[in-house]
C-alpha atoms as a PDB file:
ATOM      1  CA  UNK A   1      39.833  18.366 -11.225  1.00  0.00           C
ATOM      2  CA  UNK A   2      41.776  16.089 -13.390  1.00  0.00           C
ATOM      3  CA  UNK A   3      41.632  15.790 -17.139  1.00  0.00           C
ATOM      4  CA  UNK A   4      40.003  12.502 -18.594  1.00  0.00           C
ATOM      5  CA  UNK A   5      42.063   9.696 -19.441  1.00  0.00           C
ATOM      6  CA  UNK A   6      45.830   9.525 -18.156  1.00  0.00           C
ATOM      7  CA  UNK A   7      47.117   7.515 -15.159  1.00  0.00           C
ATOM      8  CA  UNK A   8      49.486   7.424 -12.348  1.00  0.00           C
ATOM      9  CA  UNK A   9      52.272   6.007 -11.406  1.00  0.00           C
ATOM     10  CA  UNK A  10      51.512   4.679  -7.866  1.00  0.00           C
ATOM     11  CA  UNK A  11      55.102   2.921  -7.302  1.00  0.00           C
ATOM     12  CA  UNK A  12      58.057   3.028  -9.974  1.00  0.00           C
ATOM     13  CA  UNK A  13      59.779  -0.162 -10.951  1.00  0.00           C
ATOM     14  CA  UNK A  14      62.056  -1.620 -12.937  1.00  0.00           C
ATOM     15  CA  UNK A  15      60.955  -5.752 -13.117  1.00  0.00           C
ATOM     16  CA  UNK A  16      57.768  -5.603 -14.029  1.00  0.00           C
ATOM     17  CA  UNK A  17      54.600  -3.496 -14.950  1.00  0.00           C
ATOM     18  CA  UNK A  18      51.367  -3.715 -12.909  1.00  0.00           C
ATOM     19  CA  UNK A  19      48.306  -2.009 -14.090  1.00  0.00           C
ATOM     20  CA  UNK A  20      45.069  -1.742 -11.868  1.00  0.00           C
ATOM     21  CA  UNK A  21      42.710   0.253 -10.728  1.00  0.00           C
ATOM     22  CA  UNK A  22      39.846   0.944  -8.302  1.00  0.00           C
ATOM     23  CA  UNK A  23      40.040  -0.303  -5.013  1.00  0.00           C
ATOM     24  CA  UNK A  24      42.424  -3.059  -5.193  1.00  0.00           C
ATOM     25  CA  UNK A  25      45.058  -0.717  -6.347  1.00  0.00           C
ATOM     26  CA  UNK A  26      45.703  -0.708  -2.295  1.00  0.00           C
ATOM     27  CA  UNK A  27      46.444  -3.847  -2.561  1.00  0.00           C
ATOM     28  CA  UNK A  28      48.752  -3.936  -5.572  1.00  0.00           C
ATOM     29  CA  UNK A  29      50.746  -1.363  -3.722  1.00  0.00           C
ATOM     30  CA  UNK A  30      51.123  -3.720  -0.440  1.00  0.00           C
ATOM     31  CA  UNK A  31      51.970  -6.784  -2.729  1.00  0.00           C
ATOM     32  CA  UNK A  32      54.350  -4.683  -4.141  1.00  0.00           C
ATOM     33  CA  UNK A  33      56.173  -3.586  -0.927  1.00  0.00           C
ATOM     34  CA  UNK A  34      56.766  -6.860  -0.012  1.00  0.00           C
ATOM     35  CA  UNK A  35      58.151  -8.343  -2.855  1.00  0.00           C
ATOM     36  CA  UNK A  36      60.814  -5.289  -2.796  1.00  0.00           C
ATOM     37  CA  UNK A  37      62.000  -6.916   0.449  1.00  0.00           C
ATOM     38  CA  UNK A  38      62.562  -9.746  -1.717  1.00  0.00           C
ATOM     39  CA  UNK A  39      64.219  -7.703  -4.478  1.00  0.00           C
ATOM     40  CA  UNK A  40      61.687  -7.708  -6.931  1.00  0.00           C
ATOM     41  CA  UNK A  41      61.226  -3.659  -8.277  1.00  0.00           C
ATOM     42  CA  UNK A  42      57.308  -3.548  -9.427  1.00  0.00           C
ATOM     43  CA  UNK A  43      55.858  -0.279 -10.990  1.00  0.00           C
ATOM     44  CA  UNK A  44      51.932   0.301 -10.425  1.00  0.00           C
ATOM     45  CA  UNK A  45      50.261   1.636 -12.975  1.00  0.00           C
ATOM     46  CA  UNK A  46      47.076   3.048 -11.790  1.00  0.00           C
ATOM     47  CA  UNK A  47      43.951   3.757 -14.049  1.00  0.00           C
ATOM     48  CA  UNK A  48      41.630   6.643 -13.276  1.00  0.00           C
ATOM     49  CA  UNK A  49      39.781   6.168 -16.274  1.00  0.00           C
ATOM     50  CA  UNK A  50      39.317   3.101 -18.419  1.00  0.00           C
ATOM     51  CA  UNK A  51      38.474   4.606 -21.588  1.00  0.00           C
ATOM     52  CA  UNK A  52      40.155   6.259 -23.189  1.00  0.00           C
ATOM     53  CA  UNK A  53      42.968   3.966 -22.268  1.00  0.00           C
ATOM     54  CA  UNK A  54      46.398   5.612 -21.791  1.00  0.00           C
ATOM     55  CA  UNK A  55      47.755   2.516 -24.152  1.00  0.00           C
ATOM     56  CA  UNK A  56      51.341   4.476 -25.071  1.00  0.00           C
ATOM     57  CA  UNK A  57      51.523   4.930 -21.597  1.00  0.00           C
ATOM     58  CA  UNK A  58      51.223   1.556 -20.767  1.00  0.00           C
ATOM     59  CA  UNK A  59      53.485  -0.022 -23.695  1.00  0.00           C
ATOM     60  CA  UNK A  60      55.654   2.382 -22.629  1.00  0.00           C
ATOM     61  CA  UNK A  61      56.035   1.154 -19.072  1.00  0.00           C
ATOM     62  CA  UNK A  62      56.087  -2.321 -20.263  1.00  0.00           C
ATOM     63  CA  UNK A  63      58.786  -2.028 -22.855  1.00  0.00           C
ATOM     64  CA  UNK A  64      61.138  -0.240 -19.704  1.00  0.00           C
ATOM     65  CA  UNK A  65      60.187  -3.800 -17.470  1.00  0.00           C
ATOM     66  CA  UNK A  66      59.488  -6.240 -20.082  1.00  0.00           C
ATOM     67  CA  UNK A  67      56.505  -7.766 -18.180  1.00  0.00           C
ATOM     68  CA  UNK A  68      52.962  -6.910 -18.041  1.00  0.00           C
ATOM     69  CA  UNK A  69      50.460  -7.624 -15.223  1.00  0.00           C
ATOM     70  CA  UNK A  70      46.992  -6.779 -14.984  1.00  0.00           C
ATOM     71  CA  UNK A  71      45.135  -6.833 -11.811  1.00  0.00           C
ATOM     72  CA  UNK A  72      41.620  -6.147 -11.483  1.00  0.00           C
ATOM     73  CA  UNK A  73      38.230  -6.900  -9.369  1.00  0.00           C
ATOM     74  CA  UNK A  74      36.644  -8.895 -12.466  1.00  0.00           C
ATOM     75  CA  UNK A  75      36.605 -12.268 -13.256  1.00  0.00           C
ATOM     76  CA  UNK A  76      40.055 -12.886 -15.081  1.00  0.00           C
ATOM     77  CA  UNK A  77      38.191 -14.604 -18.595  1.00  0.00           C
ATOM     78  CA  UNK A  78      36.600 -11.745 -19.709  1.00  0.00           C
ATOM     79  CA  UNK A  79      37.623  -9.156 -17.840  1.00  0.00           C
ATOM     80  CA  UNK A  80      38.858  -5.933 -18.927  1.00  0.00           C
ATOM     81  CA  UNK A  81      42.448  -6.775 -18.362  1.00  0.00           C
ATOM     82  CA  UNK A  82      41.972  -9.432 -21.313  1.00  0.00           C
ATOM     83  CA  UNK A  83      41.681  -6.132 -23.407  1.00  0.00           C
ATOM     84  CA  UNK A  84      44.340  -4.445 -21.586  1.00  0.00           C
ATOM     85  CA  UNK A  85      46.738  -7.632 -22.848  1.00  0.00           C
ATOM     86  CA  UNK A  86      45.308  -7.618 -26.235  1.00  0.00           C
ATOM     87  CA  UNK A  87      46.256  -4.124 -26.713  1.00  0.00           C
ATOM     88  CA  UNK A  88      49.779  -4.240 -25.738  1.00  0.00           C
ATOM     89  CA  UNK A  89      50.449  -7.622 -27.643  1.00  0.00           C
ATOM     90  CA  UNK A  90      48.886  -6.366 -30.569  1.00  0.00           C
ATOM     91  CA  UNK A  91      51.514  -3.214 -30.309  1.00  0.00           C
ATOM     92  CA  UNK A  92      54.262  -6.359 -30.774  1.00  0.00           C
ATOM     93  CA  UNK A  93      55.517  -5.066 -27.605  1.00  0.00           C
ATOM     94  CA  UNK A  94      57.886  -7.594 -26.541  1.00  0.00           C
ATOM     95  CA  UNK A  95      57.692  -9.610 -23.288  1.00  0.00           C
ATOM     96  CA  UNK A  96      60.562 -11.501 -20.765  1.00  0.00           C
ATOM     97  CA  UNK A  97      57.079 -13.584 -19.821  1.00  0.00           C
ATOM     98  CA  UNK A  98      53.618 -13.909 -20.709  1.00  0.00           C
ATOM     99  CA  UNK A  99      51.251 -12.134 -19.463  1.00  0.00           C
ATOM    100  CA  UNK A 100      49.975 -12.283 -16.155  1.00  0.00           C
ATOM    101  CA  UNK A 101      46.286 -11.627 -15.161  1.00  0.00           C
ATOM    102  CA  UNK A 102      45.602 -11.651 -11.613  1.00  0.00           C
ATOM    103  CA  UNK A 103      41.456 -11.379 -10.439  1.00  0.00           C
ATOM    104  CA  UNK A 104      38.474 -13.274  -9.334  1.00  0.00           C
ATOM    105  CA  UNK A 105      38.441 -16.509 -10.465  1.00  0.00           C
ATOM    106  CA  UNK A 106      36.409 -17.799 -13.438  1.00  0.00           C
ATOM    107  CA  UNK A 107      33.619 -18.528 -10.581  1.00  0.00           C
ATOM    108  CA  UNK A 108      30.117 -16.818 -10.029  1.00  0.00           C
ATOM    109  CA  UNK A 109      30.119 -13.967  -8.061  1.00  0.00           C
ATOM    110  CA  UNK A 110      28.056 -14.317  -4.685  1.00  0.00           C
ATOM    111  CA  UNK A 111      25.854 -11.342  -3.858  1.00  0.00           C
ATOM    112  CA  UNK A 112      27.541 -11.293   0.408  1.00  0.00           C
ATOM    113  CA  UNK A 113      30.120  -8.741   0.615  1.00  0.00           C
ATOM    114  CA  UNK A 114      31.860 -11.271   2.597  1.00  0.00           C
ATOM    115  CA  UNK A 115      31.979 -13.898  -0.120  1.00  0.00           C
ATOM    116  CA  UNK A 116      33.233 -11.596  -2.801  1.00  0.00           C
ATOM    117  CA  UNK A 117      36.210 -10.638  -0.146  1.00  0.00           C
ATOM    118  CA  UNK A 118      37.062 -14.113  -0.280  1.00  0.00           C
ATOM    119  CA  UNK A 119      37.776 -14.260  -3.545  1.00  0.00           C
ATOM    120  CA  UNK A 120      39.305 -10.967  -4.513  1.00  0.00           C
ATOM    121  CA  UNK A 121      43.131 -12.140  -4.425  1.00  0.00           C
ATOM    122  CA  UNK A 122      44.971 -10.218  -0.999  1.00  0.00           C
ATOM    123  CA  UNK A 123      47.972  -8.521  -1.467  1.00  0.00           C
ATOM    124  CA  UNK A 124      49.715 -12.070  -0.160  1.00  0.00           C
ATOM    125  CA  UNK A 125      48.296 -13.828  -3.197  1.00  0.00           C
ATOM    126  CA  UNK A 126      49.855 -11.205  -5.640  1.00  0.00           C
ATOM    127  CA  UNK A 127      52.799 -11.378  -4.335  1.00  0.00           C
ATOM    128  CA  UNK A 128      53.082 -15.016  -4.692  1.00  0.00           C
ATOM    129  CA  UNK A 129      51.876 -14.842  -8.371  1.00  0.00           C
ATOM    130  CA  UNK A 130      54.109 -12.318  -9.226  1.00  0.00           C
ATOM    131  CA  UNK A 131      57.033 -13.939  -7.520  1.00  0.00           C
ATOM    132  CA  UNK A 132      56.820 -17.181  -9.106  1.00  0.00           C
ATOM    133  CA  UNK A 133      55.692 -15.457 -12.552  1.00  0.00           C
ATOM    134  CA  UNK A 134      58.970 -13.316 -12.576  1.00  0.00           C
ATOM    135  CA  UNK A 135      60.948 -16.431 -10.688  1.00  0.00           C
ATOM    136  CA  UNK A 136      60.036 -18.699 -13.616  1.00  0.00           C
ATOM    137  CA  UNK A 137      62.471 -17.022 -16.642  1.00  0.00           C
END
């Protein structure tokens, strides 16, 4: 059994941190495959536990890659990864880009399985976001 708190590093990188967690960690970890064939180095932060939150952990990842990432199952206005941004912005670590939050989108969520896959960005969709977040400096 592992201790509370903590979390693992799914893929190391050196362009940019991604934190998740749950089941769209997968894909986080595809996204990020692909855009190494495209040269871009992503480390995956993965979050076993939300609270407490491994926030030196974190900042410490982001102050390596300079960029900070959050992707989650949530709504992205609201979510947790709004907190997840607060916190390392509030440490003054600095950032090569703003923050990017990746998620549902600001949308009610429908009660079919189906219609909530829909929305729930692939690992396509991150890629793309990432690529043209980290393309735009």
């Amino acid at each position: 059994m592992q201790p509370i708190g903590g979390l693992r590093v799914r893929r190391p990188g050196a362009d940019a941190t991604v934190v998740t967690w749950g089941a769209i960690t997968a894909r986080a970890l595809e996204a990020a495959a692909a855009l190494a064939e495209r040269g871009v180095s992503l480390e995956v932060l993965e979050l076993p536990w939300l609270n407490p939150f491994p926030t030196d952990e974190v900042a410490e990842s982001v102050r390596r890659t300079g960029r900070l990432a959050v992707l989650h199952e949530a709504n992205v206005t609201g979510g947790f990864g709004a907190e997840i941004v607060a916190r390392i912005a509030g440490l003054g670590v600095p950032l090569q880009s703003p923050p990017l939050r990746l998620g549902m989108p600001d949308t009610r969520v429908p009660a079919a399985p189906s219609l909530v896959a829909g929305l729930l960005p692939d690992s396509n969709r991150i890629a793309d976001a990432v690529h043209q977040w980290i393309s735009t400096d």
